[in-house]
PDB file of N, CA and C in Angstrom:
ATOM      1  N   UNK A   1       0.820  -1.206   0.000  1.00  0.00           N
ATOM      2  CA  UNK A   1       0.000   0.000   0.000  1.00  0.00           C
ATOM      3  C   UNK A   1       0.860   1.265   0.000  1.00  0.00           C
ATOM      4  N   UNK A   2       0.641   2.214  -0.594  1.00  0.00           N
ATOM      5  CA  UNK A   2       0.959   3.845  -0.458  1.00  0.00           C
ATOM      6  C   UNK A   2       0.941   4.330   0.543  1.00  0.00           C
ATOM      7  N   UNK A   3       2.269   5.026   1.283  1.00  0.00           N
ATOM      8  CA  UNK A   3       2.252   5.927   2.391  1.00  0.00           C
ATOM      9  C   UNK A   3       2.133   7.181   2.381  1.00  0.00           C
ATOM     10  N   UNK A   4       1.104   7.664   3.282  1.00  0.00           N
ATOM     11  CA  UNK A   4       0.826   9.301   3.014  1.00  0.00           C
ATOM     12  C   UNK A   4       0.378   9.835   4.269  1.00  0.00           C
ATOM     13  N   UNK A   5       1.057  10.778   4.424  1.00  0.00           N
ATOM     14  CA  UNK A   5       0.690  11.726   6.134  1.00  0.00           C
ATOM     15  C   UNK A   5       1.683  12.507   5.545  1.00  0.00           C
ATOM     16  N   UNK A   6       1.517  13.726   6.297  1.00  0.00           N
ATOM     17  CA  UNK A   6       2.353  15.001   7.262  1.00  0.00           C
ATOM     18  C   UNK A   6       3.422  14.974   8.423  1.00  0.00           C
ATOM     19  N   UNK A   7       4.399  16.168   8.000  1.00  0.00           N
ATOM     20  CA  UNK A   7       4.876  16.282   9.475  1.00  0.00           C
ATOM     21  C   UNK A   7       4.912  17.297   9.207  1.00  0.00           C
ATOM     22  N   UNK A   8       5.201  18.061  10.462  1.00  0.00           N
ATOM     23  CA  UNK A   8       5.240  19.630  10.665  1.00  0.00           C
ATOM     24  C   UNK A   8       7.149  19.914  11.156  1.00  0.00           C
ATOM     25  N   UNK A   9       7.583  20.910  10.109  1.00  0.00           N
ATOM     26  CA  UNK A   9       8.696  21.235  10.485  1.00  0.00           C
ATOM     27  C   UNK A   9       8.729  23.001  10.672  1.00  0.00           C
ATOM     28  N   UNK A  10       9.388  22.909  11.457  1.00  0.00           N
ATOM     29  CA  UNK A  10       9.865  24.614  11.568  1.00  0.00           C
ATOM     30  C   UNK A  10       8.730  25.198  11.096  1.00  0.00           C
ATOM     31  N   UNK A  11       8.443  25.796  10.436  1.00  0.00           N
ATOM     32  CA  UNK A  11       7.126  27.053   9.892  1.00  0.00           C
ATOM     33  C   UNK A  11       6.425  26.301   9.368  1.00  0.00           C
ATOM     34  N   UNK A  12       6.074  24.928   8.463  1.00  0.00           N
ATOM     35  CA  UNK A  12       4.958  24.786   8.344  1.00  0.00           C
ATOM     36  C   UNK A  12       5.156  23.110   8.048  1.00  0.00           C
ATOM     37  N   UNK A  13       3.851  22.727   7.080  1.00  0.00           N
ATOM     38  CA  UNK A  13       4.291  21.336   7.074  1.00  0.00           C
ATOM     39  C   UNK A  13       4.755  20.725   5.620  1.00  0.00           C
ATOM     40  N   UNK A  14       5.013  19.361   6.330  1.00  0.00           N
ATOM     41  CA  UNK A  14       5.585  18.609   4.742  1.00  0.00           C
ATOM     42  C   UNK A  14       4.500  17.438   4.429  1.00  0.00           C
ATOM     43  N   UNK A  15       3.758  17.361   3.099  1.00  0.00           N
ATOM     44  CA  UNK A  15       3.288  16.334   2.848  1.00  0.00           C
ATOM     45  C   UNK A  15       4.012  15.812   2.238  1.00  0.00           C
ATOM     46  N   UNK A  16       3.870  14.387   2.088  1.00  0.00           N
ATOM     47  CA  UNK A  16       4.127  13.348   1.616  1.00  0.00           C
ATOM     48  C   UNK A  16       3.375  12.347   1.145  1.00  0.00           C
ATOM     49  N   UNK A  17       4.185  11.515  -0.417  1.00  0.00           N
ATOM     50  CA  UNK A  17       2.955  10.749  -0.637  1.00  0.00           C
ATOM     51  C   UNK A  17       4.279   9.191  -1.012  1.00  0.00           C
ATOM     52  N   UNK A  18       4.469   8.090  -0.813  1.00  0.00           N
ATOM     53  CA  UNK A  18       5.378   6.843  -1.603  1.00  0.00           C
ATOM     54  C   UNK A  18       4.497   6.408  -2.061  1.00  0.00           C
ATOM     55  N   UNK A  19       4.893   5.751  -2.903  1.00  0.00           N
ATOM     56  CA  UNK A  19       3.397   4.866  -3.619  1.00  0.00           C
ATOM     57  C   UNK A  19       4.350   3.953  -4.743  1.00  0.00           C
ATOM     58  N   UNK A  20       3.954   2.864  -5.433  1.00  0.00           N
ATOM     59  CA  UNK A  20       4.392   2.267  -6.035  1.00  0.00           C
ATOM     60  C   UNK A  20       5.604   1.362  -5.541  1.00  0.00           C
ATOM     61  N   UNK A  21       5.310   0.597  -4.333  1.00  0.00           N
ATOM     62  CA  UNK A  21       6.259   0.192  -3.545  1.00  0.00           C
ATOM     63  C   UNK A  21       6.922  -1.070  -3.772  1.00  0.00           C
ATOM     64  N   UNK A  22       8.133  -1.650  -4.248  1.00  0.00           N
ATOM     65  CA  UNK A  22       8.071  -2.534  -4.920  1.00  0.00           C
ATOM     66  C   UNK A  22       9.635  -3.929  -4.165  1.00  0.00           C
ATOM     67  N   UNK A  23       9.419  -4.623  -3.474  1.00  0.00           N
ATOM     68  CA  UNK A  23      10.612  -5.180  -3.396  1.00  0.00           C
ATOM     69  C   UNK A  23      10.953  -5.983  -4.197  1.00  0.00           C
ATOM     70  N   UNK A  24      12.740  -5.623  -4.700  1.00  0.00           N
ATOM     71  CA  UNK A  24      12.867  -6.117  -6.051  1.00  0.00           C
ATOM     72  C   UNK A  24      14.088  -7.080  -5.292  1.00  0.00           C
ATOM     73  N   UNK A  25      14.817  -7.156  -4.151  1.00  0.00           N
ATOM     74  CA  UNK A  25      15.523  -8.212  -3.659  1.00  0.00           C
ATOM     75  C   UNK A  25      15.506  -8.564  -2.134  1.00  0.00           C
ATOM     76  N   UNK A  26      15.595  -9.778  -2.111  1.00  0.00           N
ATOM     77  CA  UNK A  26      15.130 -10.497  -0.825  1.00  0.00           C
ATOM     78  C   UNK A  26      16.685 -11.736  -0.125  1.00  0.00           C
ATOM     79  N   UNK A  27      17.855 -11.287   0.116  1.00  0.00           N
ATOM     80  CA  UNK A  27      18.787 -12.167   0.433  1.00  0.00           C
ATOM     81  C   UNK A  27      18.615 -13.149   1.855  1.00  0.00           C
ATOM     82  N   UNK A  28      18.808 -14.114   1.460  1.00  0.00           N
ATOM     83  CA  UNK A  28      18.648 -14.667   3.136  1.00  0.00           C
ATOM     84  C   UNK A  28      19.572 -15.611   3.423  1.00  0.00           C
ATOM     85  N   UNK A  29      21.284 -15.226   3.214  1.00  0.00           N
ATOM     86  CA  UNK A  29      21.959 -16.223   3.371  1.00  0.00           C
ATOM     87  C   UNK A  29      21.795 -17.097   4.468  1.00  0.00           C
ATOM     88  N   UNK A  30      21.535 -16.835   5.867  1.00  0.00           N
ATOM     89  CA  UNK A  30      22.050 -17.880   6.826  1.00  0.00           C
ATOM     90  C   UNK A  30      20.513 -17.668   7.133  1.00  0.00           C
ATOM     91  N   UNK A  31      19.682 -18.857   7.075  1.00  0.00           N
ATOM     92  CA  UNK A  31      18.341 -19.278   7.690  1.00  0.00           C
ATOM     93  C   UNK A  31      18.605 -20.628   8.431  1.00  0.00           C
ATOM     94  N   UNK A  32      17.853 -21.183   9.654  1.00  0.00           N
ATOM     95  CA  UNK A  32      17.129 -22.008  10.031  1.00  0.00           C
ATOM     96  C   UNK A  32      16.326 -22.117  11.286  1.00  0.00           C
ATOM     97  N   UNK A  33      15.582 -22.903  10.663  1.00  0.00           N
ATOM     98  CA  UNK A  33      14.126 -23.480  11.778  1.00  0.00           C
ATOM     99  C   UNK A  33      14.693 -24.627  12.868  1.00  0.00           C
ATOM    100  N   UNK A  34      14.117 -24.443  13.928  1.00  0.00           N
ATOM    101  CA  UNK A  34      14.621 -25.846  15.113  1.00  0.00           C
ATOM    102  C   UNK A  34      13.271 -25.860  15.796  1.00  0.00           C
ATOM    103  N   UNK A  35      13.281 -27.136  16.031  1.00  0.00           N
ATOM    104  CA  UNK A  35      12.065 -27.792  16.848  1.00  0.00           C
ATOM    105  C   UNK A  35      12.549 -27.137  18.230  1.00  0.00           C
ATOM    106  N   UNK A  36      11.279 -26.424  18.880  1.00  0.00           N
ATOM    107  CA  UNK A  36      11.066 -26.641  20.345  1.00  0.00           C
ATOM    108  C   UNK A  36      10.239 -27.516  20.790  1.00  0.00           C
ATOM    109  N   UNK A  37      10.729 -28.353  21.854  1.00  0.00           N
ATOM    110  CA  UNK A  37       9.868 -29.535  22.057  1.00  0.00           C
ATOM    111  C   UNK A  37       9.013 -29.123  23.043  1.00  0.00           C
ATOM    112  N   UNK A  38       8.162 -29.534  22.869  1.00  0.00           N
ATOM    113  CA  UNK A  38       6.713 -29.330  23.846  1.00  0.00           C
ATOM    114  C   UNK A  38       6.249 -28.003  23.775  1.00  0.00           C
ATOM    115  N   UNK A  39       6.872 -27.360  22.707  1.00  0.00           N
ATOM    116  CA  UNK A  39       6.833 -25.505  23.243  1.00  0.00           C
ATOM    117  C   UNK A  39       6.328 -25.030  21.133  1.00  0.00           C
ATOM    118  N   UNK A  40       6.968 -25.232  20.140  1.00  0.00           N
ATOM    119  CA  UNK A  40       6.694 -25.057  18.833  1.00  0.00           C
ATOM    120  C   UNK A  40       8.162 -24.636  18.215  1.00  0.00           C
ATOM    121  N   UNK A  41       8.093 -23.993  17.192  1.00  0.00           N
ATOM    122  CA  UNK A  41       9.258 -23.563  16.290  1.00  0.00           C
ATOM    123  C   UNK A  41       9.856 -22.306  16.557  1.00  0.00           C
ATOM    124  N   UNK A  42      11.552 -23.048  16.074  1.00  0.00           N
ATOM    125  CA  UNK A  42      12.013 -21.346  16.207  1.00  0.00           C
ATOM    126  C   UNK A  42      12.822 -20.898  15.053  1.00  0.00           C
ATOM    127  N   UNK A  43      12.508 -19.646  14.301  1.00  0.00           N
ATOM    128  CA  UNK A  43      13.314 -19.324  13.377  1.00  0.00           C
ATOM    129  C   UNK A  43      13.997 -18.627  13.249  1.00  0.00           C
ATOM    130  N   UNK A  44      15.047 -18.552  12.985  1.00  0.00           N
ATOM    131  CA  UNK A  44      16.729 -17.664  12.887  1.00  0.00           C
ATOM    132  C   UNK A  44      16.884 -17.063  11.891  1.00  0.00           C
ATOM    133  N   UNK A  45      17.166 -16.033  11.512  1.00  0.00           N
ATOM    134  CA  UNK A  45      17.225 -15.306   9.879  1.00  0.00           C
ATOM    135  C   UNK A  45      18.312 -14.593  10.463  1.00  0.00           C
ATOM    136  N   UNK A  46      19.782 -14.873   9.452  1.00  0.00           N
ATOM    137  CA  UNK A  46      20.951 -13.707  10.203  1.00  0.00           C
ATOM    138  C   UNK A  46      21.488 -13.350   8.602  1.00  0.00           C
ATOM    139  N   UNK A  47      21.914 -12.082   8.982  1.00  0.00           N
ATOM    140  CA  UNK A  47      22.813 -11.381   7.801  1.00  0.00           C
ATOM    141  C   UNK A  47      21.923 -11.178   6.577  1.00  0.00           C
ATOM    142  N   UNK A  48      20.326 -11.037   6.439  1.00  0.00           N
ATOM    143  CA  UNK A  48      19.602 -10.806   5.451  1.00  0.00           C
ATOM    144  C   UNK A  48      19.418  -9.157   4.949  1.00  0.00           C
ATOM    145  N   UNK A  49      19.302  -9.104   3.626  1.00  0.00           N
ATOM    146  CA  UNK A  49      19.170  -8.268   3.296  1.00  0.00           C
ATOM    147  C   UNK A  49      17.725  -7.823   2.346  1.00  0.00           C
ATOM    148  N   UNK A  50      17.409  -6.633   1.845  1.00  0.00           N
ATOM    149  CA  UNK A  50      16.183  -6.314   1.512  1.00  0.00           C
ATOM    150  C   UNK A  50      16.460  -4.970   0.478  1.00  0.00           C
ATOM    151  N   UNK A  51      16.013  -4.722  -0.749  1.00  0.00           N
ATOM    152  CA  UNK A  51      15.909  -4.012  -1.768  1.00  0.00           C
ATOM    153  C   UNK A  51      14.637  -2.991  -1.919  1.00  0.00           C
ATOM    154  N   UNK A  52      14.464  -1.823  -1.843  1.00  0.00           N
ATOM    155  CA  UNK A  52      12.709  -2.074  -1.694  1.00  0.00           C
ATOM    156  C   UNK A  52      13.167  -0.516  -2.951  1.00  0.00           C
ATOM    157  N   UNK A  53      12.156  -0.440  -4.094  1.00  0.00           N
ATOM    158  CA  UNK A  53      11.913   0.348  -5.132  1.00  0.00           C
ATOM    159  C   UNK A  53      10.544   1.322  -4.736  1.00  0.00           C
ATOM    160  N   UNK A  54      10.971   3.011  -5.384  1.00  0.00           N
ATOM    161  CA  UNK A  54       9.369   3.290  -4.926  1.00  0.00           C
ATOM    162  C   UNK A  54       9.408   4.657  -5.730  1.00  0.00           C
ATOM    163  N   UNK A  55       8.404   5.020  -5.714  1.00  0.00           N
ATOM    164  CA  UNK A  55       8.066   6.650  -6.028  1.00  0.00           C
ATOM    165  C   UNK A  55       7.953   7.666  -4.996  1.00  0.00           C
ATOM    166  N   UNK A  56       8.245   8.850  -5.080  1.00  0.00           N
ATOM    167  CA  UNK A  56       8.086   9.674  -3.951  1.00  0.00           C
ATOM    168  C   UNK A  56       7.835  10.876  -4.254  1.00  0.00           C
ATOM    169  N   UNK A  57       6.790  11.592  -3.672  1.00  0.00           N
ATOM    170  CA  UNK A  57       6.759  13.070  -3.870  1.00  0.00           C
ATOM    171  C   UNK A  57       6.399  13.783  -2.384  1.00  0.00           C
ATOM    172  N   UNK A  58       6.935  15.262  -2.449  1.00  0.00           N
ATOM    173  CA  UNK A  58       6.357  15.920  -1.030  1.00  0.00           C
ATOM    174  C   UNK A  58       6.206  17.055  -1.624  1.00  0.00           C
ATOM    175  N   UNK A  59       5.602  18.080  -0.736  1.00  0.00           N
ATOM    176  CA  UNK A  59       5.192  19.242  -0.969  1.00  0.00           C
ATOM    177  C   UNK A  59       4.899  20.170   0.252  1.00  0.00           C
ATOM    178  N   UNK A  60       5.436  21.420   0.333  1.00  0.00           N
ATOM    179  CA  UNK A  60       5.600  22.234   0.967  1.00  0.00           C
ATOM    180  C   UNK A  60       5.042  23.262   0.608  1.00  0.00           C
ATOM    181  N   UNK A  61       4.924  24.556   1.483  1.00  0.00           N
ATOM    182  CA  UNK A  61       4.371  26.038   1.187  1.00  0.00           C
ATOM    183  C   UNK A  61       5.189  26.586  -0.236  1.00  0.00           C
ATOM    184  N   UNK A  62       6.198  26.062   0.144  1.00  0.00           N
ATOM    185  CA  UNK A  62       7.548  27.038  -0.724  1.00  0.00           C
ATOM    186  C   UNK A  62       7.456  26.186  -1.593  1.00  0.00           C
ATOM    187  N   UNK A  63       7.589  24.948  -1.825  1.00  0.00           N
ATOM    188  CA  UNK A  63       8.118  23.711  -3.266  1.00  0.00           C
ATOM    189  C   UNK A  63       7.834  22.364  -3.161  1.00  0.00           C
ATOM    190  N   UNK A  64       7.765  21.793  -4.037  1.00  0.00           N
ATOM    191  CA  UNK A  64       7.698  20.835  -4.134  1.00  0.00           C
ATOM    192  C   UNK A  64       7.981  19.344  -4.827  1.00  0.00           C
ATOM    193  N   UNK A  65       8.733  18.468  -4.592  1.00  0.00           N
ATOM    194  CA  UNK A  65       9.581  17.250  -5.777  1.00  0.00           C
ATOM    195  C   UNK A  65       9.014  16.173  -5.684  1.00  0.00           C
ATOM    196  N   UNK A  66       9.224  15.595  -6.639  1.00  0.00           N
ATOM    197  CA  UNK A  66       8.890  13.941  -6.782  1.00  0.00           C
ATOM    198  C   UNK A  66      10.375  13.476  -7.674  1.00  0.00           C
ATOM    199  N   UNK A  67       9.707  12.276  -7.666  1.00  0.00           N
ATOM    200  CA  UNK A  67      11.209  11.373  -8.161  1.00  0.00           C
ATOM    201  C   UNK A  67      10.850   9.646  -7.948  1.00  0.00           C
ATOM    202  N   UNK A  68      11.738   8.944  -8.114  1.00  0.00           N
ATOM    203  CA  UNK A  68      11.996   7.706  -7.968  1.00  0.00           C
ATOM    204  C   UNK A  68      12.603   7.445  -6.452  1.00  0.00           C
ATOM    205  N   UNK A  69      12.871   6.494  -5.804  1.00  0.00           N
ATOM    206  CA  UNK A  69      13.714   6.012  -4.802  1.00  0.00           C
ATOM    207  C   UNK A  69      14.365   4.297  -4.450  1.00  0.00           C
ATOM    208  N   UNK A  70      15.185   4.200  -3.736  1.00  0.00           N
ATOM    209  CA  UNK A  70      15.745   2.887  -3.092  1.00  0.00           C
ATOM    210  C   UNK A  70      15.937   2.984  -2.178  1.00  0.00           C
ATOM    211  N   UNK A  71      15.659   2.051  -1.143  1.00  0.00           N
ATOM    212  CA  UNK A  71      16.104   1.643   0.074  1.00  0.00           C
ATOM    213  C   UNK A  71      16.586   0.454   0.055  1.00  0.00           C
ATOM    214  N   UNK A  72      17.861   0.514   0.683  1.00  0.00           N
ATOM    215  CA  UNK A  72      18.505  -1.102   0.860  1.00  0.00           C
ATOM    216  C   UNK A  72      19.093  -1.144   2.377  1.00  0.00           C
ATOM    217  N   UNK A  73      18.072  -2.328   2.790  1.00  0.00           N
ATOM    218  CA  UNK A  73      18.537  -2.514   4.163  1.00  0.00           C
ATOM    219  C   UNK A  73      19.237  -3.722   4.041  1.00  0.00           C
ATOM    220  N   UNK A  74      20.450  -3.642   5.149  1.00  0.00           N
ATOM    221  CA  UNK A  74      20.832  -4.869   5.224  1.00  0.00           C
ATOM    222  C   UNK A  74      21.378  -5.046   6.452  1.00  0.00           C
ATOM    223  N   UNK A  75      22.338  -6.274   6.861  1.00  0.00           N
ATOM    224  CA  UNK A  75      22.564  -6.523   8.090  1.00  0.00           C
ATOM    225  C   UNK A  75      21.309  -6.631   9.142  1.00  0.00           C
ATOM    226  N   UNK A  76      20.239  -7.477   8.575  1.00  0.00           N
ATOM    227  CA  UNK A  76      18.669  -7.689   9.324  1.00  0.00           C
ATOM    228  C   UNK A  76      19.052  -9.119  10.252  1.00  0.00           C
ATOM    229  N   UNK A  77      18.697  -8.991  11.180  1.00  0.00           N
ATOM    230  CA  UNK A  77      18.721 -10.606  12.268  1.00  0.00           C
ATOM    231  C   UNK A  77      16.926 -10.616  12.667  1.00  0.00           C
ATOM    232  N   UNK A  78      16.969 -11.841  12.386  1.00  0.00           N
ATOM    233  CA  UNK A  78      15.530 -11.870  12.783  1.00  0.00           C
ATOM    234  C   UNK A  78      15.314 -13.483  13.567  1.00  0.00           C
ATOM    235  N   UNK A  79      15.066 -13.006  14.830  1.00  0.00           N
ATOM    236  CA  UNK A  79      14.527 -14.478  15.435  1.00  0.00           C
ATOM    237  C   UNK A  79      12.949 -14.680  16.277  1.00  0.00           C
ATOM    238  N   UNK A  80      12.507 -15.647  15.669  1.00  0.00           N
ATOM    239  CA  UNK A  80      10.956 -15.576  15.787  1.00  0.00           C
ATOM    240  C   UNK A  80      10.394 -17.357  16.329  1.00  0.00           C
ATOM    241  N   UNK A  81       9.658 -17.124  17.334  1.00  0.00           N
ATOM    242  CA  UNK A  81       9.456 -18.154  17.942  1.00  0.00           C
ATOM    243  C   UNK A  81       7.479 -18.213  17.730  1.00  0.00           C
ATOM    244  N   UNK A  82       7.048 -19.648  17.221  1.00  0.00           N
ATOM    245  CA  UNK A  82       5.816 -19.509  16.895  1.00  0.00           C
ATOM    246  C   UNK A  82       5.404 -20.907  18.056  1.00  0.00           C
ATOM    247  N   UNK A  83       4.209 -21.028  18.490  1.00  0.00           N
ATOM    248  CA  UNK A  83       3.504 -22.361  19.099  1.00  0.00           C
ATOM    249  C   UNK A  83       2.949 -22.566  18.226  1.00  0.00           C
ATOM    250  N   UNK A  84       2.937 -24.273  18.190  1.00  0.00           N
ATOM    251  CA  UNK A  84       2.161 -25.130  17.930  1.00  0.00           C
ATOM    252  C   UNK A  84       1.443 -25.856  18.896  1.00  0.00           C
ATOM    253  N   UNK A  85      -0.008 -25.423  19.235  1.00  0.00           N
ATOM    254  CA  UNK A  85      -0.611 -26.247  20.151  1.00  0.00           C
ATOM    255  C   UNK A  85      -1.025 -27.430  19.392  1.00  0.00           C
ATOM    256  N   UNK A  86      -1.028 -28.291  20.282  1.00  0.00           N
ATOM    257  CA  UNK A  86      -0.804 -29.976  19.876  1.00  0.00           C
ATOM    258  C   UNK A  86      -2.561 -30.327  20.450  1.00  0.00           C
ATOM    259  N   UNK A  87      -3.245 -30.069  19.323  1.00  0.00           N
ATOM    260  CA  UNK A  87      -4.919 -29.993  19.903  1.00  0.00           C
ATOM    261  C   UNK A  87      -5.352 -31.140  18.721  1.00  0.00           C
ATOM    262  N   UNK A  88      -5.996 -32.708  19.195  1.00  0.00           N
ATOM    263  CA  UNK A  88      -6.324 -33.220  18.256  1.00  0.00           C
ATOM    264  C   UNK A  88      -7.984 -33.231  17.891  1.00  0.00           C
ATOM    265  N   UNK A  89      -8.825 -32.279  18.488  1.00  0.00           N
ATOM    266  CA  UNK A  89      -9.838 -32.046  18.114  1.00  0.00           C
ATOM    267  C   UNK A  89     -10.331 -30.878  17.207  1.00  0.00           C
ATOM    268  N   UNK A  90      -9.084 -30.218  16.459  1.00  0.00           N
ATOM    269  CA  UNK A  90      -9.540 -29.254  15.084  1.00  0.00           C
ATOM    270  C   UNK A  90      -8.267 -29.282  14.441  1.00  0.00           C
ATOM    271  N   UNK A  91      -8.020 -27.988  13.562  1.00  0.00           N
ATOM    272  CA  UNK A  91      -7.265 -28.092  12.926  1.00  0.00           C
ATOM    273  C   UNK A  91      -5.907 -27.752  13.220  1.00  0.00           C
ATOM    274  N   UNK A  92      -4.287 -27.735  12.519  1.00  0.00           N
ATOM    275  CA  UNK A  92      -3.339 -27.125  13.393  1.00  0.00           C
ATOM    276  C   UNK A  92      -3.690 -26.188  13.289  1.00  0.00           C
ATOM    277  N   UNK A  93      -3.050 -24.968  14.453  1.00  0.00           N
ATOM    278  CA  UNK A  93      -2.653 -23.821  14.402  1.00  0.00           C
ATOM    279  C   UNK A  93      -1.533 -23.486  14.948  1.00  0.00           C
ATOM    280  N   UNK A  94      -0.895 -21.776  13.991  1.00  0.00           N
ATOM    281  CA  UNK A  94       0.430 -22.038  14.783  1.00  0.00           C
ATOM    282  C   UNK A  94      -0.007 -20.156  14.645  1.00  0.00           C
ATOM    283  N   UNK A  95       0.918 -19.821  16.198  1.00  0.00           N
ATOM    284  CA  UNK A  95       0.892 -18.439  16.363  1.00  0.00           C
ATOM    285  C   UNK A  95       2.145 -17.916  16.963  1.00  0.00           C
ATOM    286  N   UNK A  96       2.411 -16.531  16.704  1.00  0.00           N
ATOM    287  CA  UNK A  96       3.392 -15.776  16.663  1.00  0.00           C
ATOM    288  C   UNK A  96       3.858 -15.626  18.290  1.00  0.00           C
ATOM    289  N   UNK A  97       4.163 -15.991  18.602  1.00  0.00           N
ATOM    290  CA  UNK A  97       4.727 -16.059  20.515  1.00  0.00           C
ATOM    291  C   UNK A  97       5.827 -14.486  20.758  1.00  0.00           C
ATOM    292  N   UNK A  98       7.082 -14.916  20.088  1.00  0.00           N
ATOM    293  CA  UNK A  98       7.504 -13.518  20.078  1.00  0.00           C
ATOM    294  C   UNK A  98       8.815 -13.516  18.822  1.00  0.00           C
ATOM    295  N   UNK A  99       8.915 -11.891  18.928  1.00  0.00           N
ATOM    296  CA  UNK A  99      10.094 -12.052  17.604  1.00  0.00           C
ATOM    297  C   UNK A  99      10.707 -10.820  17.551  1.00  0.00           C
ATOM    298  N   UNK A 100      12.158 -11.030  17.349  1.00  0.00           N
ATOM    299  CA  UNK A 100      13.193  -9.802  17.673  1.00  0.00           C
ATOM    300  C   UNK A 100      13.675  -9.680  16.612  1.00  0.00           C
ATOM    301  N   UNK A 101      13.909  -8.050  15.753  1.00  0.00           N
ATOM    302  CA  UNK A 101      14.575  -7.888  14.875  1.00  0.00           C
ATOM    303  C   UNK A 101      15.179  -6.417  15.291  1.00  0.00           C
ATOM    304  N   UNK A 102      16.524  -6.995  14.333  1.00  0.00           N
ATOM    305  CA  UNK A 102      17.310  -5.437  14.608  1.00  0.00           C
ATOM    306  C   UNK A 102      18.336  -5.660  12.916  1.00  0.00           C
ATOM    307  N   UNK A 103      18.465  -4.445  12.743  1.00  0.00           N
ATOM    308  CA  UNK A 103      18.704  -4.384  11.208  1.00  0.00           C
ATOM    309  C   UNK A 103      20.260  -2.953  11.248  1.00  0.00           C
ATOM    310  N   UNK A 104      21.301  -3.618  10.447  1.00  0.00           N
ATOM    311  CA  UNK A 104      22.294  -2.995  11.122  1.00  0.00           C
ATOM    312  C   UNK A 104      22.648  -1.294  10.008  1.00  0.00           C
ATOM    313  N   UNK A 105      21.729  -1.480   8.617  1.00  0.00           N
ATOM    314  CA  UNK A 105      22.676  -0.697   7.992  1.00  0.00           C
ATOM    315  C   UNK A 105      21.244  -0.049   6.713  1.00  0.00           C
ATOM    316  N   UNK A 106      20.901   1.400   6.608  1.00  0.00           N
ATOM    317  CA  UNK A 106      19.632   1.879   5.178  1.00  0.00           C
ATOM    318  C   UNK A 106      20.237   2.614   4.966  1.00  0.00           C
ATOM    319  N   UNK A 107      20.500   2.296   3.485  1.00  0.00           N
ATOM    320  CA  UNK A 107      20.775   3.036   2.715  1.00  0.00           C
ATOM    321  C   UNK A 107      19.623   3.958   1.471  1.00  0.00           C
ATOM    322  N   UNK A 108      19.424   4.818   2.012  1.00  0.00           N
ATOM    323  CA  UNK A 108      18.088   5.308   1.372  1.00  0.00           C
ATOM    324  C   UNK A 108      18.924   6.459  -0.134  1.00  0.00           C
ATOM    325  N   UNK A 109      18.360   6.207  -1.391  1.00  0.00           N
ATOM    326  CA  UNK A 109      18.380   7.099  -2.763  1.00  0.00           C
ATOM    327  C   UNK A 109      17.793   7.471  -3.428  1.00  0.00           C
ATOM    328  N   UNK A 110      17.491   9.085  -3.183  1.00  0.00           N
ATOM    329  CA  UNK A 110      16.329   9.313  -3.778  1.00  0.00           C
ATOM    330  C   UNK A 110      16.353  10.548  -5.031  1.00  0.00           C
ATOM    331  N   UNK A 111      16.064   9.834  -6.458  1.00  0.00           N
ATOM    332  CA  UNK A 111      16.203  10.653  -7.614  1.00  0.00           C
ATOM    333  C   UNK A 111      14.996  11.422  -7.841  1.00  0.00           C
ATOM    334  N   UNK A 112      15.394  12.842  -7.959  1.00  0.00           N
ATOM    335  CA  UNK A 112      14.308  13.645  -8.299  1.00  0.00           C
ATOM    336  C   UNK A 112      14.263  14.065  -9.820  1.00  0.00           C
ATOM    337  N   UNK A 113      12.653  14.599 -10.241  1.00  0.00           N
ATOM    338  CA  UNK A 113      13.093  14.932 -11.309  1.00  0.00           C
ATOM    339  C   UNK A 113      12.361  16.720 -11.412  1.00  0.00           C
ATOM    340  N   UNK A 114      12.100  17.180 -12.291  1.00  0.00           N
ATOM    341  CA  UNK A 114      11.611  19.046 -12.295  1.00  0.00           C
ATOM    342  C   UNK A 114      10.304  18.721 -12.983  1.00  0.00           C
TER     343      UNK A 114
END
């Protein structure tokens, strides 16, 4: 979906609109899943990275640009622990218990045009 709100700087405000949001790379060298026993799954995601493509425009009292953009994050760790309740009267389910991410490095580029 398209991001769009305001902020207010110094004398007045800035709109903003991204739209056309597109991830064009997804790295995930070091992954894996491990059984918790009696408890559900746990998943490890280290050293991943992320590409994301977009459009951008803002506008102010005084001016206003649009353009293209990139963001490339990388250095992402992600560890995420889900249950599996072990219920033999419906179907499985599995739910999100808890999950830590910290991401070491954005590189944000943003081409304007007139």
């Amino acid at each position: 979906p398209d991001l769009t709100g305001h902020e207010k700087f110094g004398l007045g405000n800035v709109k903003y609109n991204i739209s056309r949001i597109h991830v064009t790379a997804v790295e995930l060298p070091s992954a894996s899943i491990s059984l918790l026993p009696g408890s559900g799954i746990k998943l490890v995601i280290g050293n991943a990275s992320l590409t994301i493509d977009m459009n951008w425009n803002i506008r102010t009292w005084m001016f206003k640009d649009s353009g293209r953009g990139t963001v490339h994050i990388s250095k992402v760790f992600v560890t995420a622990i889900f249950s599996t309740p072990l219920d033999s009267t419906g179907p499985t389910s599995i739910s999100l218990t808890s999950c830590q991410t910290t991401s070491g490095d954005i590189d944000i580029k943003l081409n304007g045009k007139t």
